[in-house]
Protein backbone atom coordinates (compact mmCIF):
# COMPACT_ATOMS: atom_id res chain seq x y z
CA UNK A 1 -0.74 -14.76 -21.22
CA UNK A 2 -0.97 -18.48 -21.52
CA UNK A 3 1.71 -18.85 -19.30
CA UNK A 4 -0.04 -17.01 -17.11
CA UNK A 5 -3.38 -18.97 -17.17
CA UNK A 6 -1.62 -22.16 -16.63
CA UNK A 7 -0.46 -21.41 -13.82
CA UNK A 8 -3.41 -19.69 -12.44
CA UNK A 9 -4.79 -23.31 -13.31
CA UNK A 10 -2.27 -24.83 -11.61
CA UNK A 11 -2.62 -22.72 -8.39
CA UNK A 12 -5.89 -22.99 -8.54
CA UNK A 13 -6.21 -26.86 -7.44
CA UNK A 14 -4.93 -25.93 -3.88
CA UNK A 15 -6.68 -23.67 -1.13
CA UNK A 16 -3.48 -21.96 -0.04
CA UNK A 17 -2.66 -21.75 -4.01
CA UNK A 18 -6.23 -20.02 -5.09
CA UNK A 19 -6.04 -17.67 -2.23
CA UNK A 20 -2.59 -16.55 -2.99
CA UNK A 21 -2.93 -15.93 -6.19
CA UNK A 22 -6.48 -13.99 -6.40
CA UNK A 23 -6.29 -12.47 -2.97
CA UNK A 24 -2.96 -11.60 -2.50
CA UNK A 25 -1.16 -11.13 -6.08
CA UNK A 26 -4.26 -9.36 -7.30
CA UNK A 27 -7.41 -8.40 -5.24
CA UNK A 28 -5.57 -7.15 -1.87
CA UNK A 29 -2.38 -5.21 -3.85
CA UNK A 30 -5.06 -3.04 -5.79
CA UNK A 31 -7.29 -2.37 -3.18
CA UNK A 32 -4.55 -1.50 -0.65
CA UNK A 33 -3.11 0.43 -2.71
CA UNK A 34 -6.42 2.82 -3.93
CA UNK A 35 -6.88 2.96 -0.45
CA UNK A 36 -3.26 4.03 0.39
CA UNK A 37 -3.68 6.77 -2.33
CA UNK A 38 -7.17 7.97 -1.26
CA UNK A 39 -6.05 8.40 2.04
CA UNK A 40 -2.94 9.91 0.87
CA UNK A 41 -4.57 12.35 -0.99
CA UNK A 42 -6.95 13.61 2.01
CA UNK A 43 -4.31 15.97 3.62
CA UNK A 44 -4.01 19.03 5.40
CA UNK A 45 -4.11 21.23 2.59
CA UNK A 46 -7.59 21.59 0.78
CA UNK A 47 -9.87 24.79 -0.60
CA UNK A 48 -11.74 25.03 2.57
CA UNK A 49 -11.33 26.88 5.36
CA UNK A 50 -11.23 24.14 7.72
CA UNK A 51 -7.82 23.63 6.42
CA UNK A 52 -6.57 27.10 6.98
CA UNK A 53 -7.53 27.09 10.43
CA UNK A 54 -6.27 23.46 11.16
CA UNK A 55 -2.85 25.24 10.16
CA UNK A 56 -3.21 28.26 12.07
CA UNK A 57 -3.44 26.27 15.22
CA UNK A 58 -0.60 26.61 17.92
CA UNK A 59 1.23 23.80 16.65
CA UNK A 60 4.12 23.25 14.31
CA UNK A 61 3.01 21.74 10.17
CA UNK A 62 5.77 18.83 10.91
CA UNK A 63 3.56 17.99 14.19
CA UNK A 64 0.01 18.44 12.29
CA UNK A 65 1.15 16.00 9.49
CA UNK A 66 2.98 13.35 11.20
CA UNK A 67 -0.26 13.38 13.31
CA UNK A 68 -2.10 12.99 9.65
CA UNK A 69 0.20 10.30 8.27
CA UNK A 70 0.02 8.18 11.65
CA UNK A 71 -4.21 8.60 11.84
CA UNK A 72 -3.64 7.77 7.87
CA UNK A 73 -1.38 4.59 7.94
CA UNK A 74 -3.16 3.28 11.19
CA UNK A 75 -6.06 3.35 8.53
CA UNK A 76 -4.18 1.58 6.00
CA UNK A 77 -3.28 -1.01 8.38
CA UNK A 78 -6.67 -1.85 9.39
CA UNK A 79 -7.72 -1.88 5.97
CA UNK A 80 -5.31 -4.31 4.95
CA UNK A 81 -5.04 -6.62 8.07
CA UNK A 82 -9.16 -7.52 8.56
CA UNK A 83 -10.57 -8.60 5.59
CA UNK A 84 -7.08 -11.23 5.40
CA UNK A 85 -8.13 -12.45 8.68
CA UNK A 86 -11.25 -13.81 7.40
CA UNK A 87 -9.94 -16.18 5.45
CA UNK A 88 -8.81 -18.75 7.94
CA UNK A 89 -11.57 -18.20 9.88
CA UNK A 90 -14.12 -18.83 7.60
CA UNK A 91 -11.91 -21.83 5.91
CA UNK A 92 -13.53 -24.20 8.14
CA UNK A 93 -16.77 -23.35 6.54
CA UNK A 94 -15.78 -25.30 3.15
CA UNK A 95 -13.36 -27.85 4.97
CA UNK A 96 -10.26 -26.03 4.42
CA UNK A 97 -7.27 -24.37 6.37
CA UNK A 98 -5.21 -21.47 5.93
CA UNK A 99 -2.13 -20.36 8.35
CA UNK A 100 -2.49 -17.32 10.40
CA UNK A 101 0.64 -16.88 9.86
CA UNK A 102 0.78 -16.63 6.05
CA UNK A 103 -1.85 -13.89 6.86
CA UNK A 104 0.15 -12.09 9.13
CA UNK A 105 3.51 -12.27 6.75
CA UNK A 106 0.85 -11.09 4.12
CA UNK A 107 -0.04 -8.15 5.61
CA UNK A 108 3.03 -7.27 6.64
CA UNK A 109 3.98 -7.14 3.16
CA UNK A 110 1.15 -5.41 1.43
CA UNK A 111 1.53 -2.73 3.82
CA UNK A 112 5.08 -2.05 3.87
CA UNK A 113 4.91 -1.81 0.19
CA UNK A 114 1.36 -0.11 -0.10
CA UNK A 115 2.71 3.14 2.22
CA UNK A 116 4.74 3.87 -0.65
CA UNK A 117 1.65 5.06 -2.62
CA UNK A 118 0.28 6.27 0.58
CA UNK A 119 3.52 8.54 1.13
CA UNK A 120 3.96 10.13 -2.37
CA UNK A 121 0.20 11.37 -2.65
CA UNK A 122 0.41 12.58 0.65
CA UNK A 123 3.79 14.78 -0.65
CA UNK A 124 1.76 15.54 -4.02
CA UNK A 125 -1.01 16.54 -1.67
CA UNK A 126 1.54 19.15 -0.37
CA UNK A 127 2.18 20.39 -3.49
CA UNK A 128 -1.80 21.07 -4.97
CA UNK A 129 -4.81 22.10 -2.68
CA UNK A 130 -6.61 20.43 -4.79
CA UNK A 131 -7.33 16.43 -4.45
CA UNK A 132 -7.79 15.47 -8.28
CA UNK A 133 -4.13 16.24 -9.01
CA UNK A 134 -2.72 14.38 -6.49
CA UNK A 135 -5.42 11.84 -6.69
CA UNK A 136 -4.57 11.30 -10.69
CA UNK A 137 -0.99 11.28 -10.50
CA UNK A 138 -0.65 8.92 -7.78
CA UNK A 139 -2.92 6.12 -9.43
CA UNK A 140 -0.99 6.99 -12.98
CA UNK A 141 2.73 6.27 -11.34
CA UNK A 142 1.22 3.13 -9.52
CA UNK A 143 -0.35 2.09 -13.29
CA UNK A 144 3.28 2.28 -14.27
CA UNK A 145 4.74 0.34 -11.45
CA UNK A 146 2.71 -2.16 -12.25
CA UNK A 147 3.11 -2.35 -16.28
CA UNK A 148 7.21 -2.15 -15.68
CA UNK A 149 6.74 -5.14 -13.10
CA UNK A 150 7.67 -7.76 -15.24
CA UNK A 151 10.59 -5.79 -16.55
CA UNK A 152 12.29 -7.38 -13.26
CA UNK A 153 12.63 -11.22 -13.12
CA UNK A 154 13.15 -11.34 -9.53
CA UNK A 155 10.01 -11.80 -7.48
CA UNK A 156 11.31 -9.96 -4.89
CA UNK A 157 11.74 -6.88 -6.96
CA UNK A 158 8.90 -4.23 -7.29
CA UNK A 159 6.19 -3.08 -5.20
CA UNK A 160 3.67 -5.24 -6.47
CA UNK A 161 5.41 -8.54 -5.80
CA UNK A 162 6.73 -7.59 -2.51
CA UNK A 163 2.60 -6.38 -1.53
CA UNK A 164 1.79 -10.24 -3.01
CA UNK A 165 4.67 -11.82 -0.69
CA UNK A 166 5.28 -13.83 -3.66
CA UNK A 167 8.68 -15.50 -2.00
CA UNK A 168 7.24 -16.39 1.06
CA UNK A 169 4.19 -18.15 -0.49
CA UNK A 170 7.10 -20.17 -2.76
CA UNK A 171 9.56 -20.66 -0.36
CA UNK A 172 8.48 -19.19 2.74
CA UNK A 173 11.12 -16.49 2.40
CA UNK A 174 10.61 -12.99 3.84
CA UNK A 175 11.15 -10.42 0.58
CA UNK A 176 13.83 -8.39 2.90
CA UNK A 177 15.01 -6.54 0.17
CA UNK A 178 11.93 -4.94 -0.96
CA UNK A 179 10.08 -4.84 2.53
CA UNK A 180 13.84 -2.39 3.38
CA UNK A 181 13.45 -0.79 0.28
CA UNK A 182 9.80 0.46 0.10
CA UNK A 183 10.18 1.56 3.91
CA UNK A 184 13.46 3.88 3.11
CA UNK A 185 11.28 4.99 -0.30
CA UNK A 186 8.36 5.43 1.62
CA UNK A 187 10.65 7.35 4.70
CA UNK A 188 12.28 9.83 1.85
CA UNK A 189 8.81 10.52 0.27
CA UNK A 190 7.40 12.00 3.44
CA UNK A 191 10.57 13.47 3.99
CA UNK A 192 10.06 16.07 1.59
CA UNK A 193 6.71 16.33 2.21
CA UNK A 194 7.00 17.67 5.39
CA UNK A 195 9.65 19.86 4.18
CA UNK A 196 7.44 20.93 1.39
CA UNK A 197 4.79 21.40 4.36
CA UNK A 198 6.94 23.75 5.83
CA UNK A 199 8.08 25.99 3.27
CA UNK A 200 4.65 26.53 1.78
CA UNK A 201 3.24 30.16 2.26
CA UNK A 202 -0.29 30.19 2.90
């Protein structure tokens, strides 16, 4: 913990340093990734009847919730792209500067990273009609992502650190490894949820 403050202290002296580290190692990951969950969580399956008759439309369940996840993560993306985007342009305001660029890498990360969340309550989503379950167990496995974190020394490993872009704010490298990662996680998750989609009798 004292480690910990210090160098909050120490990041804390430069613009680009107190951005980083209370916008994008804490603020941004958390809120993109409750959002990622919430809108996870809102799926095609519910205790309404809206549901049922969204599924007994003329079109296939794979084509209803890839039409879902891409309204969902187009979402996501807006969500975590605008509110970054403020920063350098309101900079100016208190005689500061801060790269687009480190927004855009940024973004790119917490993202990536966040649609893993985003992918596994939408498949928990296909398992319970309900949107507590889901809702609970998603938040509890991203809880203990994020306590097993520091487990791993690298900063490129877990989806926390790869949401904060940790290695490009210290040595402006792109986290390739958990960017590929979180994408091929993120790809299996709604793999079997559109399988589970499909073999669900309603």
């Amino acid at each position: 913990l004292g480690r910990q403050i210090r160098e909050g202290l120490e990041l804390a002296r430069t613009f680009p340093g107190y951005v980083w580290s209370s916008w994008y190692r804490q603020d941004l990951p958390r809120l993109a990734t409750l959002f990622a969950i919430l809108l996870g969580t809102a799926g095609l399956l519910s205790e309404s009847n809206g549901a049922l008759f969204t599924l007994s439309l003329p079109l296939s369940r794979r084509r209803l919730l890839d039409v879902r996840a891409a309204a969902g993560a187009v979402e996501l993306f807006i969500l975590t792209f605008v509110p970054s985007f403020l920063i350098p342009l309101l900079a100016p305001s208190i005689g500061a500067r801060y790269s687009m660029a480190s927004v855009f890498v940024h973004g790119i990360c917490t993202f990536v990273a966040a649609t893993v969340f985003f992918s596994l309550a939408l498949l928990l989503s296909t398992v319970w009609s309900d949107i507590w379950r889901p809702l609970l167990i998603a938040l509890g496995a991203a809880i203990v992502a994020r306590i097993m974190e520091p487990l791993f020394p690298s900063p490129g490993i877990g989806f926390f650190r790869v949401m904060s872009g940790e290695t490009w704010f210290r040595s402006g490298q792109w986290p390739w490894g958990g960017l590929l990662a979180s994408a091929a996680f993120s790809a299996v998750l709604y793999a079997f949820a559109a399988r589970n989609l499909a073999r669900r009798d309603f």
